[in-house]
N, C-alpha and C. Protein backbone atom coordinates (compact mmCIF):
# COMPACT_ATOMS: atom_id res chain seq x y z
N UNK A 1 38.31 -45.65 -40.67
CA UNK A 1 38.32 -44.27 -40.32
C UNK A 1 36.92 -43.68 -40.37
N UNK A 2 36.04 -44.09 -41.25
CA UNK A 2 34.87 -43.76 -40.96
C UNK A 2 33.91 -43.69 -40.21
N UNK A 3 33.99 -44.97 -39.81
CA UNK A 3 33.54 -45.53 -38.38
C UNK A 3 34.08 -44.76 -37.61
N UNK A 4 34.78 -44.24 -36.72
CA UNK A 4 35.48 -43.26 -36.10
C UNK A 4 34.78 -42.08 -36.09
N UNK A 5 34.72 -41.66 -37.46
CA UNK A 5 33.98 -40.37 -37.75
C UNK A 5 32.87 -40.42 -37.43
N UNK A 6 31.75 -41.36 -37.74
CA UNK A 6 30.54 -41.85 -37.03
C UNK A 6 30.17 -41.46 -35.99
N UNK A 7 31.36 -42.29 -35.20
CA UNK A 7 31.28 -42.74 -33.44
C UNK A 7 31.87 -41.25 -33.26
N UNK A 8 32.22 -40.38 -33.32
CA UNK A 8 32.41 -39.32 -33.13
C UNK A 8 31.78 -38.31 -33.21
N UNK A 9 30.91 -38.30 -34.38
CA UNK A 9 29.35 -37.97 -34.25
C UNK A 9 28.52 -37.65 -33.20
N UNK A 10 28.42 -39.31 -33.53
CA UNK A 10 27.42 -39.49 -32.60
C UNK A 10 27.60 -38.83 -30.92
N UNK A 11 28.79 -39.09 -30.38
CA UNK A 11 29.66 -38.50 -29.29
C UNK A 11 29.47 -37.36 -29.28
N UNK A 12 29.42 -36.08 -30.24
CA UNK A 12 28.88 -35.04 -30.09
C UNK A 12 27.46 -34.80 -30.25
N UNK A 13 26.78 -35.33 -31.04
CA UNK A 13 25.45 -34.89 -31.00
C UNK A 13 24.81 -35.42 -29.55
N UNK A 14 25.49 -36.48 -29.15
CA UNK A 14 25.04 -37.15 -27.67
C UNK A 14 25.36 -35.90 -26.41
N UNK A 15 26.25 -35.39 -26.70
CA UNK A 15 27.06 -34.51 -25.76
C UNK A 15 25.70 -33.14 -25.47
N UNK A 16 25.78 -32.59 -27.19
CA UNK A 16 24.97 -31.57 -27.30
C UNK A 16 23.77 -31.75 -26.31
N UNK A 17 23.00 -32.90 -27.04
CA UNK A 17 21.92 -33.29 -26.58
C UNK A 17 21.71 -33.12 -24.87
N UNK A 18 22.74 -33.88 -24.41
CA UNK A 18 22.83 -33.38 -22.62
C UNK A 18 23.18 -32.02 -22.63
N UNK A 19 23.80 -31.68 -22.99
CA UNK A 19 24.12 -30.29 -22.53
C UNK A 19 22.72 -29.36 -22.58
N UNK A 20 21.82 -29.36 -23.87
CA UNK A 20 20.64 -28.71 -23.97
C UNK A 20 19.66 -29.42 -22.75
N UNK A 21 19.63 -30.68 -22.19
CA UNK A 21 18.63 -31.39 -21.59
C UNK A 21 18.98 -30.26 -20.46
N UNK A 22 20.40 -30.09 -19.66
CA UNK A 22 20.61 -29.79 -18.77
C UNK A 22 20.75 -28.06 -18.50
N UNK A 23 21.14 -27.62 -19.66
CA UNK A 23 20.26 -26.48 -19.88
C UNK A 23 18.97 -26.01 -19.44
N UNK A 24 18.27 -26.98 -20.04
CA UNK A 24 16.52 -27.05 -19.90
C UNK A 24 16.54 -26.77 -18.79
N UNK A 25 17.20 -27.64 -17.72
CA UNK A 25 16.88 -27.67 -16.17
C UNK A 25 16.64 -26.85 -15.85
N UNK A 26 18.52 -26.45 -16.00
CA UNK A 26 18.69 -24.93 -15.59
C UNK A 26 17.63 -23.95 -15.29
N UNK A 27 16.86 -24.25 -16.75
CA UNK A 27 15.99 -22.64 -16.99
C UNK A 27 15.16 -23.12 -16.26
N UNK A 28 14.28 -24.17 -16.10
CA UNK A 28 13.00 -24.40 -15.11
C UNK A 28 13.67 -24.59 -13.90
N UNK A 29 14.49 -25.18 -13.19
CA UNK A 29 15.01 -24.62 -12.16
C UNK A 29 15.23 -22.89 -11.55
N UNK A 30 15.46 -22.06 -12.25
CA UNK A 30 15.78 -20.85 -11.88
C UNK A 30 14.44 -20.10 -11.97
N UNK A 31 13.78 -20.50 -12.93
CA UNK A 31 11.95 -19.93 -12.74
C UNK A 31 11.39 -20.64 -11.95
N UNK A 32 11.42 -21.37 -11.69
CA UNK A 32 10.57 -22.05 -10.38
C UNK A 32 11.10 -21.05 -9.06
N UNK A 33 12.25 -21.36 -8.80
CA UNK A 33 13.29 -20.58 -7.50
C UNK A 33 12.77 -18.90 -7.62
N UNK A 34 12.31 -18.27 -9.10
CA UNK A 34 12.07 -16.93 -9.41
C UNK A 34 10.47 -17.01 -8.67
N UNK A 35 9.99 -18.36 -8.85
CA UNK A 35 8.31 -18.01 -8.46
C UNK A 35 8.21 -18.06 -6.90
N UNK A 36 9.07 -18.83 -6.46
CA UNK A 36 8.76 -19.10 -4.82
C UNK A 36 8.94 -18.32 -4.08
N UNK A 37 9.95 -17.08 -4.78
CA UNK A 37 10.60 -15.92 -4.13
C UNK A 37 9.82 -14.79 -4.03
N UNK A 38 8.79 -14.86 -5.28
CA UNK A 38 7.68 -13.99 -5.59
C UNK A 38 6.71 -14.46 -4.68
N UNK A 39 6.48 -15.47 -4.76
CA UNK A 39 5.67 -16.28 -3.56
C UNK A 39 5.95 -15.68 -2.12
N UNK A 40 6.47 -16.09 -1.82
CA UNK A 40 7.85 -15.94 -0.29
C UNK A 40 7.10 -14.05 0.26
N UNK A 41 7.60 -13.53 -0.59
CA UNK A 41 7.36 -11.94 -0.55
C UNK A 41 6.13 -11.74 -0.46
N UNK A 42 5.21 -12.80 -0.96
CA UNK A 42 3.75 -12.15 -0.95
C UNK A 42 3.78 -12.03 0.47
N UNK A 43 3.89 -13.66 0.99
CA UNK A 43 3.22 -14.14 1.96
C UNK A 43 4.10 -13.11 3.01
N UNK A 44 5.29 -12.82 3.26
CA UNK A 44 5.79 -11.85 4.11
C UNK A 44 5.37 -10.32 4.32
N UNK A 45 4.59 -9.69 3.16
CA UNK A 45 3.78 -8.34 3.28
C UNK A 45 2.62 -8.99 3.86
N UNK A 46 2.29 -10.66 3.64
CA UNK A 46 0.94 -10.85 4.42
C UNK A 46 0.86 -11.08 5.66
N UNK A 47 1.94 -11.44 6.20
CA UNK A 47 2.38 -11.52 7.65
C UNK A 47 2.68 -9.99 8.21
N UNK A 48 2.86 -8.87 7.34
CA UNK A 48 3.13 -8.02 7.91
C UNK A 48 1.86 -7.34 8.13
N UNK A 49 0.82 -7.08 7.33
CA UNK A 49 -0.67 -6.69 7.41
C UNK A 49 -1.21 -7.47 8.18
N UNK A 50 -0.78 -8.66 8.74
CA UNK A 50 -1.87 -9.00 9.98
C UNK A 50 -0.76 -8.96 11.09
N UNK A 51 0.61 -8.94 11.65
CA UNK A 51 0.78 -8.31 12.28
C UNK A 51 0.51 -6.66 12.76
N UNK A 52 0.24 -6.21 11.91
CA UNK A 52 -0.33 -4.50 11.98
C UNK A 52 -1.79 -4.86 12.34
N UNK A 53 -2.67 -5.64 11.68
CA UNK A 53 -4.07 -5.91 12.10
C UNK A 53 -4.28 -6.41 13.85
N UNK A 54 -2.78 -7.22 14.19
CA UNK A 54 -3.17 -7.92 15.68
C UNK A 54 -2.85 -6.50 16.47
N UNK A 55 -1.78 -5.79 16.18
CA UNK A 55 -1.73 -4.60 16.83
C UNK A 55 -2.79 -3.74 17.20
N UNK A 56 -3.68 -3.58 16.16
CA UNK A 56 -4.53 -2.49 16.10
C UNK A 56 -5.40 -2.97 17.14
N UNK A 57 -5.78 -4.84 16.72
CA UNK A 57 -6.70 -5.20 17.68
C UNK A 57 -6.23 -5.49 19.17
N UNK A 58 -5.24 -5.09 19.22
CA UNK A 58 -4.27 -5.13 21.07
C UNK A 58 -5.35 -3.69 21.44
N UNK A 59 -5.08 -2.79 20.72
CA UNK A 59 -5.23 -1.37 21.44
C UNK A 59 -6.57 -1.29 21.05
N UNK A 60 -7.24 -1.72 20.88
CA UNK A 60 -9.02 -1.97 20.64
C UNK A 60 -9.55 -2.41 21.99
N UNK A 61 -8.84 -3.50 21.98
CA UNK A 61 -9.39 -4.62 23.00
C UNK A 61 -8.83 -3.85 24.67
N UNK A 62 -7.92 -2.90 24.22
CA UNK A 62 -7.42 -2.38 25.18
C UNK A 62 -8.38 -1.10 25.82
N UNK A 63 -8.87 -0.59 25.06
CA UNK A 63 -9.75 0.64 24.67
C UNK A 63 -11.33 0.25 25.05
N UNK A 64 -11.48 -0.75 24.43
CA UNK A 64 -12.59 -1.52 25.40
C UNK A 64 -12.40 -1.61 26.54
N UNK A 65 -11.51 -2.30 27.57
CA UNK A 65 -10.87 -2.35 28.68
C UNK A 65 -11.21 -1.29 29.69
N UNK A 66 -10.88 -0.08 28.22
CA UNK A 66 -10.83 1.06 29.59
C UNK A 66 -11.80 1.97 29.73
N UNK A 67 -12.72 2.01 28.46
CA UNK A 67 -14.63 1.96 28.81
C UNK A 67 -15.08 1.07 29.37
N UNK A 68 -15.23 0.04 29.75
CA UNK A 68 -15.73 -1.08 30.34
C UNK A 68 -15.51 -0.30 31.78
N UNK A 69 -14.49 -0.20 32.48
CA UNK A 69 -14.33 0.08 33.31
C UNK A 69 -14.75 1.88 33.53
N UNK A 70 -14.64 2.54 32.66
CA UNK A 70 -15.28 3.95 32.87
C UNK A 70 -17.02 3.53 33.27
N UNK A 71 -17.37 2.43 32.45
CA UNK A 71 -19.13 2.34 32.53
C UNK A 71 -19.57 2.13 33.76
N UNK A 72 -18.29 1.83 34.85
CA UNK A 72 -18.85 1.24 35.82
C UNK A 72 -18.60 1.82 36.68
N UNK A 73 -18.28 3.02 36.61
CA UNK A 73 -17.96 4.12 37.32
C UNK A 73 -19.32 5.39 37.77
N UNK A 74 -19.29 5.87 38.80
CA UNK A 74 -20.26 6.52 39.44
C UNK A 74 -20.16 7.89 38.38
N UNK A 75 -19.29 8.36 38.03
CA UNK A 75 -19.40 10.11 37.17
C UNK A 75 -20.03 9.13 36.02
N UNK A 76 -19.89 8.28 35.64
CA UNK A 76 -20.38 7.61 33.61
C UNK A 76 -22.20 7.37 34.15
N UNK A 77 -22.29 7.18 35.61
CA UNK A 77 -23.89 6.97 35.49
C UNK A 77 -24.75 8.41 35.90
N UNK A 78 -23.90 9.44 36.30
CA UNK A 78 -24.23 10.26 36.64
C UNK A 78 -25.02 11.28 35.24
N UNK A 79 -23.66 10.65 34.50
CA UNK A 79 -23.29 11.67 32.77
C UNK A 79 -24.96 10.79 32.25
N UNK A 80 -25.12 9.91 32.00
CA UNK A 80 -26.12 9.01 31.69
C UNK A 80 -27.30 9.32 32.29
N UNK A 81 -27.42 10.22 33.50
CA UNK A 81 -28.46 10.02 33.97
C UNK A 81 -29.14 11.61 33.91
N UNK A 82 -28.05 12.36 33.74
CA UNK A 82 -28.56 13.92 33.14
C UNK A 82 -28.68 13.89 31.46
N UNK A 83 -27.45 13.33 31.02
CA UNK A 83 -28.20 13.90 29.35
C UNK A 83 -29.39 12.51 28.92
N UNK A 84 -29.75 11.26 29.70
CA UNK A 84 -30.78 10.58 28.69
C UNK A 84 -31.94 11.24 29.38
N UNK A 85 -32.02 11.13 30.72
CA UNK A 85 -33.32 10.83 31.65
C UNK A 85 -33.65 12.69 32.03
N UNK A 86 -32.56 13.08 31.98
CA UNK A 86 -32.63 14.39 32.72
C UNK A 86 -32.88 14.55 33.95
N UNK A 87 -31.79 13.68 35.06
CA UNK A 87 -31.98 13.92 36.31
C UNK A 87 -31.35 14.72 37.10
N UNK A 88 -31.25 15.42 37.69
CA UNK A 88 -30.43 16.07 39.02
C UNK A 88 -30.46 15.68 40.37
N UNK A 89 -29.46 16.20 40.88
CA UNK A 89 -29.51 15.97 42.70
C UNK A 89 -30.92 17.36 42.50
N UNK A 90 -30.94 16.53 44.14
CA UNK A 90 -32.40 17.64 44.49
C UNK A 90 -32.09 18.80 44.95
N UNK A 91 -30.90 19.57 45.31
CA UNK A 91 -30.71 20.45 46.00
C UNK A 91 -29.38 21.10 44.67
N UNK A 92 -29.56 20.65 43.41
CA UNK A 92 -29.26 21.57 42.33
C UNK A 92 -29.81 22.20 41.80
N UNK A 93 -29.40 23.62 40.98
CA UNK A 93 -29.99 24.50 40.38
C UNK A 93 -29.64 24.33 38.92
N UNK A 94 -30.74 24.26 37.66
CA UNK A 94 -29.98 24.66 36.50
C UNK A 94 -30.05 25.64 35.83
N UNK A 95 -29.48 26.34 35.39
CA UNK A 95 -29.93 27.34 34.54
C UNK A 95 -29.25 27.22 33.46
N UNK A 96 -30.22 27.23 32.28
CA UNK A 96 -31.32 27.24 30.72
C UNK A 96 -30.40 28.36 29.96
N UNK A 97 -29.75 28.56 28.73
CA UNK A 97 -29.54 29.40 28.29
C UNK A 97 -30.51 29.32 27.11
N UNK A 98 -31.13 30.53 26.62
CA UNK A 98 -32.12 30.54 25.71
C UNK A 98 -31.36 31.35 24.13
């Protein structure tokens, strides 16, 4: 009968023993899964700040586009050519406010 009692023992402290191993898991399993999620979220506000960054640079590049094409326009050399150089047609008048 002792023997019994022993082996019965042992049968529980063996039991315990897994049960805490698998425990253990548990807990580093569920913090790991807690970090990747924290992870996960970074990287998705970081995808969202450079989607907002490619936007901005759509309507930049767009904005360029549409000076580029103003520069090459006859009124943009005209504007350029009175306020740097100070030129006029010859048969304009200006008058000076003092």
């Amino acid at each position: 009968m002792a023997r019994t009692v022993r082996k019965e023992k042992k049968k529980r402290t063996g039991l315990l023993i897994i049960a805490v191993i698998v425990m253990m898991l548990c807990g580093v399993i569920l913090y790991q899964k807690q970090q990747k999620l924290a992870e996960r979220a970074r990287y998705e506000q970081q995808i969202a700040e450079l989607n907002a960054r490619i936007d901005d640079l759509h309507e930049e590049a767009e904005e360029i586009e549409d000076y580029k094409a103003y520069v090459q326009t006859k009124k943009y050399v005209e504007e350029i050519a009175r306020e740097r150089l100070g030129l006029v047609y010859e048969n304009e008048i200006i008058f000076e406010g003092h």
